[in-house]
Protein backbone atom coordinates (compact mmCIF):
# COMPACT_ATOMS: atom_id res chain seq x y z
CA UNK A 1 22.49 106.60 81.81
CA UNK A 2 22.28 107.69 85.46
CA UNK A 3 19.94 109.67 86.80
CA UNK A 4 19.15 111.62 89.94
CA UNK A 5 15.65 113.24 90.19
CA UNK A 6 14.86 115.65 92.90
CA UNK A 7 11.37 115.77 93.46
CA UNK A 8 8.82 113.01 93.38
CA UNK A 9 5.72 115.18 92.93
CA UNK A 10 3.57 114.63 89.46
CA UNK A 11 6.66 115.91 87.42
CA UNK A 12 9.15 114.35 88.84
CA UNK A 13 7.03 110.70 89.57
CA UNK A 14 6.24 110.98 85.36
CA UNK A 15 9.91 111.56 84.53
CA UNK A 16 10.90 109.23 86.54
CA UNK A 17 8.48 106.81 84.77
CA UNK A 18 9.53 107.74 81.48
CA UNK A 19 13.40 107.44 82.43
CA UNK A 20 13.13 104.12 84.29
CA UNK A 21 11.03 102.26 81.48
CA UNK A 22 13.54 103.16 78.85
CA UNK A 23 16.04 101.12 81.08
CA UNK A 24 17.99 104.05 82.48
CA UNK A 25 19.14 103.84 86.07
CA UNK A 26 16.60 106.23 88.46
CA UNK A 27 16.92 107.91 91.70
CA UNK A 28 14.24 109.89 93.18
CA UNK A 29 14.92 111.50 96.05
CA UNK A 30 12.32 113.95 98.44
CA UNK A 31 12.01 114.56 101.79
CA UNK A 32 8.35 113.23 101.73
CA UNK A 33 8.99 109.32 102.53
CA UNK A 34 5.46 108.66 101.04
CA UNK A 35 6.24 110.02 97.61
CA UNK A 36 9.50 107.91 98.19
CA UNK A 37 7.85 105.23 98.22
CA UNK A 38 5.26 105.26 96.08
CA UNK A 39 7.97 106.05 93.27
CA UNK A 40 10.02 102.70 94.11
CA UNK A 41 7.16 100.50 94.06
CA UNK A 42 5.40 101.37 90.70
CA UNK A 43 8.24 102.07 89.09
CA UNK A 44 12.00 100.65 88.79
CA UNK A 45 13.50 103.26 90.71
CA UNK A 46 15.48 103.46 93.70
CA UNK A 47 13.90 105.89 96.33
CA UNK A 48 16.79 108.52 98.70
CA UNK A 49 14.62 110.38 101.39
CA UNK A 50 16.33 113.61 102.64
CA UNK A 51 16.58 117.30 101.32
CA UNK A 52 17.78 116.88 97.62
CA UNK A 53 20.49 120.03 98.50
CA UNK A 54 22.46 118.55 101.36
CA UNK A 55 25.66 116.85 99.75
CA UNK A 56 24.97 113.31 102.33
CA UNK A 57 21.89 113.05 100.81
CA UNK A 58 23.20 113.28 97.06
CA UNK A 59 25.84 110.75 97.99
CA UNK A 60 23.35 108.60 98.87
CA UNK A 61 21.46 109.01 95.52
CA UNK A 62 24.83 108.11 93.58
CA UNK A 63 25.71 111.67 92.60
CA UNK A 64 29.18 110.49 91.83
CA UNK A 65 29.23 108.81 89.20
CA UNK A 66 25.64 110.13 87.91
CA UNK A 67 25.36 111.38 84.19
CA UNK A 68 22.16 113.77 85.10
CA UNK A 69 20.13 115.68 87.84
CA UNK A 70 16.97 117.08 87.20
CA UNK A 71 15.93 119.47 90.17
CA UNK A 72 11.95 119.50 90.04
CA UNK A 73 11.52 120.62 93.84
CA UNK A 74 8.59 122.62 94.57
CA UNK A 75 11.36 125.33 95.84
CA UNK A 76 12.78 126.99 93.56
CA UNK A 77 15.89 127.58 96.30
CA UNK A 78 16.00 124.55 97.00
CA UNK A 79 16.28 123.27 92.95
CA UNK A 80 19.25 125.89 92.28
CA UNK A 81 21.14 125.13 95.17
CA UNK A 82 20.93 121.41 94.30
CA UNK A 83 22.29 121.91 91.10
CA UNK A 84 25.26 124.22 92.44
CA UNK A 85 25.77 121.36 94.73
CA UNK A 86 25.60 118.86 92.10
CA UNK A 87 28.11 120.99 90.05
CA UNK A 88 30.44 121.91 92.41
CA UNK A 89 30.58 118.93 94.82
CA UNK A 90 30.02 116.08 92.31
CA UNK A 91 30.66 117.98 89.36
CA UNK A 92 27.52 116.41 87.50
CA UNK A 93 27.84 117.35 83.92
CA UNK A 94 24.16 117.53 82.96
CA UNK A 95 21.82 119.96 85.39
CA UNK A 96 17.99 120.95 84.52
CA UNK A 97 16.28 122.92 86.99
CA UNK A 98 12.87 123.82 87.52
CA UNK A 99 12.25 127.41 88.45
CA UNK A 100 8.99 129.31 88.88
CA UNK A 101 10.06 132.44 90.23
CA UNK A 102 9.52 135.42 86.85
CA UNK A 103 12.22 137.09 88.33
CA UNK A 104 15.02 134.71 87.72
CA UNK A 105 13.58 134.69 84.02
CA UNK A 106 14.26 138.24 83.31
CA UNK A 107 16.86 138.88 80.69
CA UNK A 108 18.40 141.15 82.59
CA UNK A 109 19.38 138.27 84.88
CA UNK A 110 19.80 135.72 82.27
CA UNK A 111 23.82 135.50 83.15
CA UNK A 112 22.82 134.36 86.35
CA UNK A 113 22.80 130.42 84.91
CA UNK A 114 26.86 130.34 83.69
CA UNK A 115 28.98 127.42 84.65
CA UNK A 116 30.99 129.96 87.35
CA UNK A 117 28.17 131.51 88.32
CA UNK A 118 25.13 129.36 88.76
CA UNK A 119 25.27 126.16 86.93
CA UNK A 120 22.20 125.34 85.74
CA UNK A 121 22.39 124.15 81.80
CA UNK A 122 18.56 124.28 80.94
CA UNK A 123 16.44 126.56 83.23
CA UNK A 124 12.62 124.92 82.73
CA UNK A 125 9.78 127.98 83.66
CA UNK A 126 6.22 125.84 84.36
CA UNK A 127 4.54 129.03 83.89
CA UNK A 128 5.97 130.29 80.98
CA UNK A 129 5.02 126.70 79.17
CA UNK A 130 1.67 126.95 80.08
CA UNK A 131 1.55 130.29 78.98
CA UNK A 132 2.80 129.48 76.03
CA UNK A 133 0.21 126.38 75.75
CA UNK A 134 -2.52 128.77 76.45
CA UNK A 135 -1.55 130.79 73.35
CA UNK A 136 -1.43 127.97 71.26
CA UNK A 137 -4.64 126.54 72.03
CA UNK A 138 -6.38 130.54 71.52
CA UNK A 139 -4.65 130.46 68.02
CA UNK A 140 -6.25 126.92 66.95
CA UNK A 141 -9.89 128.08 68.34
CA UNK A 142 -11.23 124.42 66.74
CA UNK A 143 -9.23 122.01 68.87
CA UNK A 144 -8.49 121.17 72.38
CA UNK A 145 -5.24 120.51 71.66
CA UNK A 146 -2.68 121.66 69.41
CA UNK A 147 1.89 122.19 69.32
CA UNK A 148 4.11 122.51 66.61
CA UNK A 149 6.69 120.61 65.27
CA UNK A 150 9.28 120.56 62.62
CA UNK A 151 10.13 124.80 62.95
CA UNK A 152 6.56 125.16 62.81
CA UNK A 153 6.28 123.32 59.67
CA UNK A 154 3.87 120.72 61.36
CA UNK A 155 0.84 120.80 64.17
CA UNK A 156 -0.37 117.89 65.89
CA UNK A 157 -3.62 119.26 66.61
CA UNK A 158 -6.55 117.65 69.08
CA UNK A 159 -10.11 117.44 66.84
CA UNK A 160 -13.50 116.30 69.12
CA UNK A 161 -15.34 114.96 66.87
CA UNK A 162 -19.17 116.34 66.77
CA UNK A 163 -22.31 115.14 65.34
CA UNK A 164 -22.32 117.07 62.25
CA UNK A 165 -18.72 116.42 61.42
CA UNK A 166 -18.86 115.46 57.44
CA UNK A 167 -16.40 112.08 57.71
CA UNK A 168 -18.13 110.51 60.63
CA UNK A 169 -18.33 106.69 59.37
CA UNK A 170 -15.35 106.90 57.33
CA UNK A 171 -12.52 104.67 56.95
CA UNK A 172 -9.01 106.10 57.18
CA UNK A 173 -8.16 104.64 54.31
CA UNK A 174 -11.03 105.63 52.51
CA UNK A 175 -9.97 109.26 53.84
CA UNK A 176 -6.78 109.41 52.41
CA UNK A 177 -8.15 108.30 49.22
CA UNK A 178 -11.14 111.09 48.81
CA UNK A 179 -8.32 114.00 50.09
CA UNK A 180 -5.15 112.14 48.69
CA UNK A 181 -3.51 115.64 48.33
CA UNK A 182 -4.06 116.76 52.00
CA UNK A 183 -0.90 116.35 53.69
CA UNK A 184 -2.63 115.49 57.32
CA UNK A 185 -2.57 111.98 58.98
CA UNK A 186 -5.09 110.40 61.89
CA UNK A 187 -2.85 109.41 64.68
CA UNK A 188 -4.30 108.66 67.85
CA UNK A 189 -7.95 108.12 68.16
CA UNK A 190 -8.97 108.52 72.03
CA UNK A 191 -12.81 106.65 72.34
CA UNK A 192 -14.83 106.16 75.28
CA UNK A 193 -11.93 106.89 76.93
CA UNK A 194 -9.34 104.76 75.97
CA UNK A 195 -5.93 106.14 73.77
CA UNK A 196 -4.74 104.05 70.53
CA UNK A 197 -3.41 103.98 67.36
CA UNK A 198 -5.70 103.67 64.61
CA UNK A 199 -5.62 101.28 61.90
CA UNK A 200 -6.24 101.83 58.24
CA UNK A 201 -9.52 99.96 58.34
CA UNK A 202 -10.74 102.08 61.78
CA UNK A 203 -13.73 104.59 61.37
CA UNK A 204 -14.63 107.58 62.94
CA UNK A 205 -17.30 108.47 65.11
CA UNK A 206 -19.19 111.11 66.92
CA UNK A 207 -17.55 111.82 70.13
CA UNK A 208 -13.82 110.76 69.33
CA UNK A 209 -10.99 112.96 69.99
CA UNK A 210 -8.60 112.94 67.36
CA UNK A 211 -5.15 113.67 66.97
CA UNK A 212 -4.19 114.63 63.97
CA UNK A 213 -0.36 115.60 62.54
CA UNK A 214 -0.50 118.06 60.00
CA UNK A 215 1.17 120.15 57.40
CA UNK A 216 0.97 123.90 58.93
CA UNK A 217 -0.12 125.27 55.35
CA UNK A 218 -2.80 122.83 55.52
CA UNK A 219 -4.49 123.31 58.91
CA UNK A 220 -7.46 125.12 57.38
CA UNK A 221 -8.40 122.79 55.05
CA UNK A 222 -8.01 119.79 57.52
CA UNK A 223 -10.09 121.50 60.08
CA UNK A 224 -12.96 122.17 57.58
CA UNK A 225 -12.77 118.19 56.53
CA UNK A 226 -13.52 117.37 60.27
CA UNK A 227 -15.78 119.89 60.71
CA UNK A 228 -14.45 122.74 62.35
CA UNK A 229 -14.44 126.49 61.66
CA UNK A 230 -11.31 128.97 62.08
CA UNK A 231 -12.44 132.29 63.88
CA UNK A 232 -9.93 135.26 64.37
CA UNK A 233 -9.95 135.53 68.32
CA UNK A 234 -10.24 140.01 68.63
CA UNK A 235 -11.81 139.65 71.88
CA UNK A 236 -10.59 137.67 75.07
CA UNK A 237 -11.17 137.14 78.89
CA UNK A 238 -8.78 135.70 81.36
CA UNK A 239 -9.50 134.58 84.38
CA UNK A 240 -6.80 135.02 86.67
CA UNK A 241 -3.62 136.89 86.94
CA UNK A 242 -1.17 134.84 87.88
CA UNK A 243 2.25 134.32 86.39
CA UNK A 244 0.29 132.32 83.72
CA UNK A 245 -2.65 135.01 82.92
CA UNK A 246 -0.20 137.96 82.95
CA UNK A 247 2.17 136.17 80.79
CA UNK A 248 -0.39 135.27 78.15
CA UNK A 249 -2.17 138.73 78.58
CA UNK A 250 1.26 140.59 77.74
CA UNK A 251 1.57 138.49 75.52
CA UNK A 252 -1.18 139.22 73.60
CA UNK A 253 -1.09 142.60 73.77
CA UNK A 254 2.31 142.37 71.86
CA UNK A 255 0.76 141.11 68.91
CA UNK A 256 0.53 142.61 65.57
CA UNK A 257 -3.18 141.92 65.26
CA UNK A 258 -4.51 143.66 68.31
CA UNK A 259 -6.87 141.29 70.34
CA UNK A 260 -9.05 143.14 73.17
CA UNK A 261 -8.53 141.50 76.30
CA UNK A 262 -9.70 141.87 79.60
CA UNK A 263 -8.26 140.14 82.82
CA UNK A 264 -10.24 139.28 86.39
CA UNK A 265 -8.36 138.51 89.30
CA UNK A 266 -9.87 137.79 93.28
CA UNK A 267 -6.77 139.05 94.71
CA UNK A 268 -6.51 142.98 94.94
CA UNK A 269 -2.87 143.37 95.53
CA UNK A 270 -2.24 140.92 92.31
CA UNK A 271 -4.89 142.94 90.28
CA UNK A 272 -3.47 146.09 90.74
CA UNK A 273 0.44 144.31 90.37
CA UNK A 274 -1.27 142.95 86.63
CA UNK A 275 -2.77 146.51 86.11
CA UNK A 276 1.01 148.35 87.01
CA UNK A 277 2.61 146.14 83.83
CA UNK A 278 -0.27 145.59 81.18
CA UNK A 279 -0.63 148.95 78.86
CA UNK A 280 -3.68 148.27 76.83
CA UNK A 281 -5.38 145.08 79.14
CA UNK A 282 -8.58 146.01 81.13
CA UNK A 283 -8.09 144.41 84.82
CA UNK A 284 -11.17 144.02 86.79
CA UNK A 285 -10.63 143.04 90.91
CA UNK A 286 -13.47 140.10 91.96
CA UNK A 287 -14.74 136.84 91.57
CA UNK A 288 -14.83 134.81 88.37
CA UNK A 289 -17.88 133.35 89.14
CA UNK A 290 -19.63 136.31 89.95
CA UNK A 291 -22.12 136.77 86.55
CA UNK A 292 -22.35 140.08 86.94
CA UNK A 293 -18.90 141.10 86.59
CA UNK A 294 -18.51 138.19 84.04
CA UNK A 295 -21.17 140.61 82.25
CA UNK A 296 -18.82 143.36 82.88
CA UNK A 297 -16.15 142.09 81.18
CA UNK A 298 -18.65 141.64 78.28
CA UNK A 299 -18.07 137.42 78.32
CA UNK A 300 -21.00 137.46 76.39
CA UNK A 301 -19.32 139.19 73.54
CA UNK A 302 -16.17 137.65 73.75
CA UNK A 303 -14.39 135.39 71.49
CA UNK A 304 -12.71 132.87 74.35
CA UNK A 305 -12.24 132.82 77.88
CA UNK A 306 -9.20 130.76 79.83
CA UNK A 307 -9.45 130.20 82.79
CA UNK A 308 -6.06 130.13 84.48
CA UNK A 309 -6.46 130.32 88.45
CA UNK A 310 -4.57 127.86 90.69
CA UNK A 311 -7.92 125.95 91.62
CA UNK A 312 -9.07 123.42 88.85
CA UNK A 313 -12.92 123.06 90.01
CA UNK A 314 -13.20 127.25 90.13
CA UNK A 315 -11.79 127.20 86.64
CA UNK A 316 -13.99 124.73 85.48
CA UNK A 317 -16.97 126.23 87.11
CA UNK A 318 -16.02 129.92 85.53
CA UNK A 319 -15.56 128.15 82.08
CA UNK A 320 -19.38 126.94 82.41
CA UNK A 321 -20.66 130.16 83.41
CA UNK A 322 -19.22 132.01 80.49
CA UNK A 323 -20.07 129.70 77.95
CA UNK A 324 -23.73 129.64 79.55
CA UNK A 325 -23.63 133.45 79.04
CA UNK A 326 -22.83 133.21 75.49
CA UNK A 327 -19.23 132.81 75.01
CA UNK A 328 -18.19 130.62 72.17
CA UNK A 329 -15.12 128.79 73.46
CA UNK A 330 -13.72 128.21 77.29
CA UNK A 331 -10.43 126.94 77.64
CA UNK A 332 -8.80 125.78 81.09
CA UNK A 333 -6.25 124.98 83.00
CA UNK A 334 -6.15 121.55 84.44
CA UNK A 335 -3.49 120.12 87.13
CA UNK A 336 -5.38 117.06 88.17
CA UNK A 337 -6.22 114.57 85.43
CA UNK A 338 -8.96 112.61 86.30
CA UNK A 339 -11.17 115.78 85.98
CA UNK A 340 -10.50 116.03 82.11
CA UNK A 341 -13.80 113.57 81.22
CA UNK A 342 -15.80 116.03 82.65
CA UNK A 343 -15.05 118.67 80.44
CA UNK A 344 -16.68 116.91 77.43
CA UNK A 345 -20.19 116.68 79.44
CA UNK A 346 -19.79 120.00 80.75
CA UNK A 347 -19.11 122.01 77.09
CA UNK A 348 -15.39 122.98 78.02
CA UNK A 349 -13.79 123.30 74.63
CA UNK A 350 -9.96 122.86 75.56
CA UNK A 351 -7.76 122.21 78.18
CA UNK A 352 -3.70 122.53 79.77
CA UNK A 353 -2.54 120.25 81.84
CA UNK A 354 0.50 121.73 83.34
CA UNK A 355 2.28 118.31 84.38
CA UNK A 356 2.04 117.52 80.71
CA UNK A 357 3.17 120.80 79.44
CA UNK A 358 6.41 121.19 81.79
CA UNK A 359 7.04 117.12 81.70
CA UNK A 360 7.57 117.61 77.75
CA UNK A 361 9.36 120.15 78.12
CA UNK A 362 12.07 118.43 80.36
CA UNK A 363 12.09 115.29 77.85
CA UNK A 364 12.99 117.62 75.27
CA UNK A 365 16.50 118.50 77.23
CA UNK A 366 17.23 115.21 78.09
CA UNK A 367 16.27 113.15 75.00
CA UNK A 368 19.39 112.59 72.54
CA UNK A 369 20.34 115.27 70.93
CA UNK A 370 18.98 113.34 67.51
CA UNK A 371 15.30 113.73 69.07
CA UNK A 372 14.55 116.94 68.08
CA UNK A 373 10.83 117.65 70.51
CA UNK A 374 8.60 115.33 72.68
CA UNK A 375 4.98 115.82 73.23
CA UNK A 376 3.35 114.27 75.99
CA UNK A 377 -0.34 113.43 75.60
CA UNK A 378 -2.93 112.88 77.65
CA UNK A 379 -1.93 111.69 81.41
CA UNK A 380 1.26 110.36 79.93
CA UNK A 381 -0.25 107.97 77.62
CA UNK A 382 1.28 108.67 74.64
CA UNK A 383 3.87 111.03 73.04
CA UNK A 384 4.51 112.88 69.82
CA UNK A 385 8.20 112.49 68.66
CA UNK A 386 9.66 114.23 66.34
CA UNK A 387 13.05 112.90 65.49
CA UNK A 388 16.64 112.82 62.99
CA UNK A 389 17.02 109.27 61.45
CA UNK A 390 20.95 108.80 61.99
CA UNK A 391 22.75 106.72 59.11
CA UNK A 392 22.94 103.37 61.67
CA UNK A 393 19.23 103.83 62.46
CA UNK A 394 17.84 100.40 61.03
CA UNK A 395 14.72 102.30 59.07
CA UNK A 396 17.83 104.41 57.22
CA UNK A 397 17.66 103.60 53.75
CA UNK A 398 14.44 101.76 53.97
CA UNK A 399 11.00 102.24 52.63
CA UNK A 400 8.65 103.08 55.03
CA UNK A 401 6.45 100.35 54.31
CA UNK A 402 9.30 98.27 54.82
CA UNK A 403 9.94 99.51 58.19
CA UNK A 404 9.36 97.49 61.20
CA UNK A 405 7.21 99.73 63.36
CA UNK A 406 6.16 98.88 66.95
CA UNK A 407 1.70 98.49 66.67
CA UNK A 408 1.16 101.64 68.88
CA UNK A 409 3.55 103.43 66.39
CA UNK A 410 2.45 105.44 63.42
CA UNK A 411 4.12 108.20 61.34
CA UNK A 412 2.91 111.57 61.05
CA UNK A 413 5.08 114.01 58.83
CA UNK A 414 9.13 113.35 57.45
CA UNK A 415 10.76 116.38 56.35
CA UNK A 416 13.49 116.23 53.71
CA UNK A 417 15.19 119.52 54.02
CA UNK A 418 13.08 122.43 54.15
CA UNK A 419 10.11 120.09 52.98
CA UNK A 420 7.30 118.14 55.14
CA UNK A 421 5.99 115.13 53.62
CA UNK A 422 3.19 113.13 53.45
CA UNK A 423 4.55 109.74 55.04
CA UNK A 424 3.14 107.15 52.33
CA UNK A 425 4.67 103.50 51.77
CA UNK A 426 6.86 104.45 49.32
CA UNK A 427 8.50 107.11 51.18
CA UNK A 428 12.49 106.30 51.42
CA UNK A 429 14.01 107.46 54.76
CA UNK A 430 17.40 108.58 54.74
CA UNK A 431 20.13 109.52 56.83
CA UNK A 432 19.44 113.37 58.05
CA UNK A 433 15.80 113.28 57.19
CA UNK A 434 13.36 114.22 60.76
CA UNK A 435 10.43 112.17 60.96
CA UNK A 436 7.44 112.37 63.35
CA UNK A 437 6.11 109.70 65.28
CA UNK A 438 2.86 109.38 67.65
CA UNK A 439 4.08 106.33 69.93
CA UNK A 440 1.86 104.92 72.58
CA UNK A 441 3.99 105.32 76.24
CA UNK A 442 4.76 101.30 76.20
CA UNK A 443 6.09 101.41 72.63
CA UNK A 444 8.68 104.33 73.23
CA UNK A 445 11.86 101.94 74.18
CA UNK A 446 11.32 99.79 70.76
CA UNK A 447 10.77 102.94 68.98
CA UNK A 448 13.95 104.52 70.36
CA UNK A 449 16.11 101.25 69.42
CA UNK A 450 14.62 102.11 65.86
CA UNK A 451 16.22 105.42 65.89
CA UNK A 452 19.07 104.11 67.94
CA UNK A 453 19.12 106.99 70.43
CA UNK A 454 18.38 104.72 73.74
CA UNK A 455 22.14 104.35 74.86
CA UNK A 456 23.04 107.99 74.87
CA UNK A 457 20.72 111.32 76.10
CA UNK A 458 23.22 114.12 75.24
C-alpha cells in the first residue's frame, strides 16, 4: 500500500514507523527539513519537504497513484485542506485527518466531513482520545493503564506490582494453576525497564508493571489476586481546563453516579470559558501548585487528581503536591516519554501519553478492516491487537497450541460469538472467531502474515 503522511512530528514519525516496517511504501512530507530528515534516515521512508496542502508538493510525494493520506499537521487548516486537495486533485480514496479544533467536532457540524463537502473519511480528535483515556484510567483507580477490547468484553489493564502484592515469586504457570477459573492472562511484563513477553516459567516481582488481558466480569477478582483494591471515585480534581479537562469534567458530570469534581485553571479567560459550560463543576482561577488553593479544592479529601495542563513537568509537580497532601491517586498527562520512569520514584499512580493515545487511534482506521482495535503501549514498544481470524488465516482451524506464534507474541482473550475465552492449548480457532494478541513492535509483520491482513488496509 501507498502512503502519504503529512506531518513528521511524534505522530506522524511513529506512524510512519509502524507503516514502513510492515513493508508499505512511506512518504512523509513537512515543511521542517530536519524532521524530513530524521524520518528518512531511521526509517524506510522517503522524505517531500514543502507545505503538505500545495498540489506540487503532493505530486512530489506520489499522490497519484497513492492508496492513503493521513494529514497529522499541527494545523488543523492546513490538515483539511490537504485532504480536500488530496480528494479533489488526486482523488485519493482513503483520507484521515487530524483535527483539534472542538468546534469542528460539534454535531451540529458533523455534515461538514461528506465526500461533496469536505472529504475527510475518519476525523481523529487528540483531545477527545485523551479525554477519553483519562476516564478510563479514573474508572480502573488500581492501574496505570487500562482500554477495552472485544465491545467491552475484555480490558488490558496496566498492574505495578507492590511489595505486598500476594503472587510476588510466582510462576505463571503456577498462577494459572491456583486460579484455573480466572479468565485473565499475564502479557507483557515491563522490568527494570525493559518490555517483553513472559514465559510460562517467568516469576513476578516487586516493582514490575504488568499487563494483563482480562475478562471484563472478572476485573475485580484479578485486581484483588495482584493486590489491588477497587474504590468508587465520588470526589475528583482536575488540573487544567483545556479541551482535555473540560471534556473529561463534562463528562463526568453526565454520569449516572454523580462524582464531585472540581477544576483549577491559571488562565482567567479559560476559567471563566470552563465555568460558562460546566453546570454542577466547581472552577477555581490560579496555580496548581499553589497548596493553598490545592487545599481549597479540598485535594486532601479527594479521591484522584489528573493533571491535564499542556506542560508535562507542572503536571508532574502538581501530581506530587496533591498526593503529599493526602490524595490517594494522581494521574497525568505525559507528551514526552522519557519522563515516564520518574513517575514510579516520584508516587505518580498513572499516566496518558497523548502520542500513544491518538497514534492508536489512527492504526485503528488504517489497519484491515479484519483488525478490529490496536493498542499502542509504552513509547511504541508493543501493541495490543485485537483481531478476526479469516478462513485463509494459517492458525484457522488449528489448535492454539499448534499455532506457530512469533516469541514476542502471546494470546490474551478469543471470543466465539458473544463469548470471551480463556485462550488455553486446546482452544480451536476458527474462521470468524476475534482473538487478542499482545505483540512486541518487531513481531507485528509476522503476526499480520498469521492473520493474513498485511497486503490489504481497507
Amino acid at each position: 500500500m501507498k502512503v502519504i503522511i503529512c506531518g513528521a512530528g511524534q505522530v506522524g514519525w511513529q506512524i510512519a514507523r509502524h507503516l514502513s516496517g510492515e513493508r508499505n511504501e512511506v512518504t512523509v512530507v513537512d515543511v521542517n527539513a530536519d524532521l524530513v530528515r530524521r524520518a528518512t534516515e531511521t526509517l524506510d521512508v522517503k522524505g517531500v519537504v514543502g507545505f503538505a496542502s500545495y498540489p506540487d508538493v503532493l505530486e512530489k510525494a506520489g499522490a497519484r497513484d497513492a492508496d492513503m493520506i493521513i494529514a497529522a499537521t499541527h494545523s488543523d487548516e492546513v490538515n483539511m485542506v490537504t485532504c480536500q486537495v488530496a480528494h479533489s486533485v488526486f482523488d485519493i480514496t482513503r483520507k484521515i485527518a487530524r483535527l483539534r479544533g472542538q468546534s469542528y467536532m460539534d454535531p451540529a457540524y458533523t455534515d461538514l466531513f461528506r465526500r461533496d463537502h469536505l472529504p475527510i473519511d475518519v476525523v481523529i480528535s487528540p483531545e477527545r482520545e485523551v479525554a477519553e483515556a483519562a476516564l478510563q484510567r479514573l474508572a480502573a483507580p488500581a492501574t496505570f493503564d487500562t482500554e477495552s477490547f472485544m465491545g467491552g468484553r475484555a480490558q488490558l489493564l496496566g498492574i505495578a506490582l507492590a511489595e505486598d502484592c500476594p503472587v510476588l515469586n510466582t510462576s505463571l504457570r503456577q498462577l494459572d494453576e491456583l486460579f484455573f477459573t480466572l479468565r485473565a492472562i499475564v502479557v507483557g511484563v515491563r522490568r527494570k525497564g525493559r518490555l517483553f513477553a513472559p514465559e510460562p516459567g517467568d516469576q513476578l516481582y516487586a516493582g514490575d508493571q504488568i499487563y494483563v488481558f482480562a475478562n471484563s466480569e472478572d476485573l475485580g477478582r484479578t485486581l484483588e489476586i495482584f493486590g489491588k483494591k477497587t474504590k468508587k471515585q465520588e470526589r475528583v480534581v482536575i488540573i487544567g481546563a483545556g479541551n482535555v479537562g473540560l471534556g473529561v469534567a463534562r463528562a463526568l458530570e453526565a454520569r449516572s453516579d454523580r462524582v464531585r469534581t472540581k477544576v483549577i485553571e491559571m488562565d482567567r479567560a479559560r476559567a471563566e470559558y470552563a465555568a460558562d459550560r460546566l453546570e454542577r463543576t466547581i472552577v477555581l482561577h490560579g496555580d496548581g501548585m499553589d497548596m493553598d488553593l490545592l487545599l481549597e479544592a479540598s485535594i486532601d479529601r479527594a479521591d484522584a487528581v489528573l493533571a491535564v495542563t499542556d506542560d508535562d513537568k507542572t503536571n508532574m509537580l502538581v501530581a506530587v503536591r496533591a498526593k503529599s497532601a493526602g490524595c490517594p491517586m494522581a494521574i497525568c498527562l505525559i507528551n514526552d516519554p522519557s519522563l515516564v520512569p520518574l513517575l514510579g520514584p516520584l508516587d505518580i499512580d498513572a499516566y496518558i501519553n497523548p502520542r500513544a493515545t491518538t497514534v492508536s487511534s489512527i492504526l485503528r482506521h488504517i489497519r484491515h478492516g479484519r483488525v478490529r482495535a490496536i493498542y499502542s503501549i509504552g513509547d511504541a514498544e508493543a501493541e495490543m491487537i485485537e483481531a478476526q481470524v479469516l478462513g485463509t488465516s494459517p492458525m484457522a482451524g488449528k489448535l492454539i497450541r499448534d499455532i506457530e506464534f512469533p516469541e514476542g507474541v502471546l494470546v490474551g482473550a478469543v471470543m466465539k460469538g458473544e463469548k470471551v475465552m480463556k485462550p488455553t492449548g486446546d482452544l480451536r480457532m476458527e474462521e470468524g472467531d476475534v482473538i487478542a494478541m499482545f505483540a512486541m513492535t518487531k513481531d507485528v509483520p509476522e503476526l499480520e502474515r498469521l492473520l493474513q491482513v498485511s497486503i490489504d488496509f481497507f
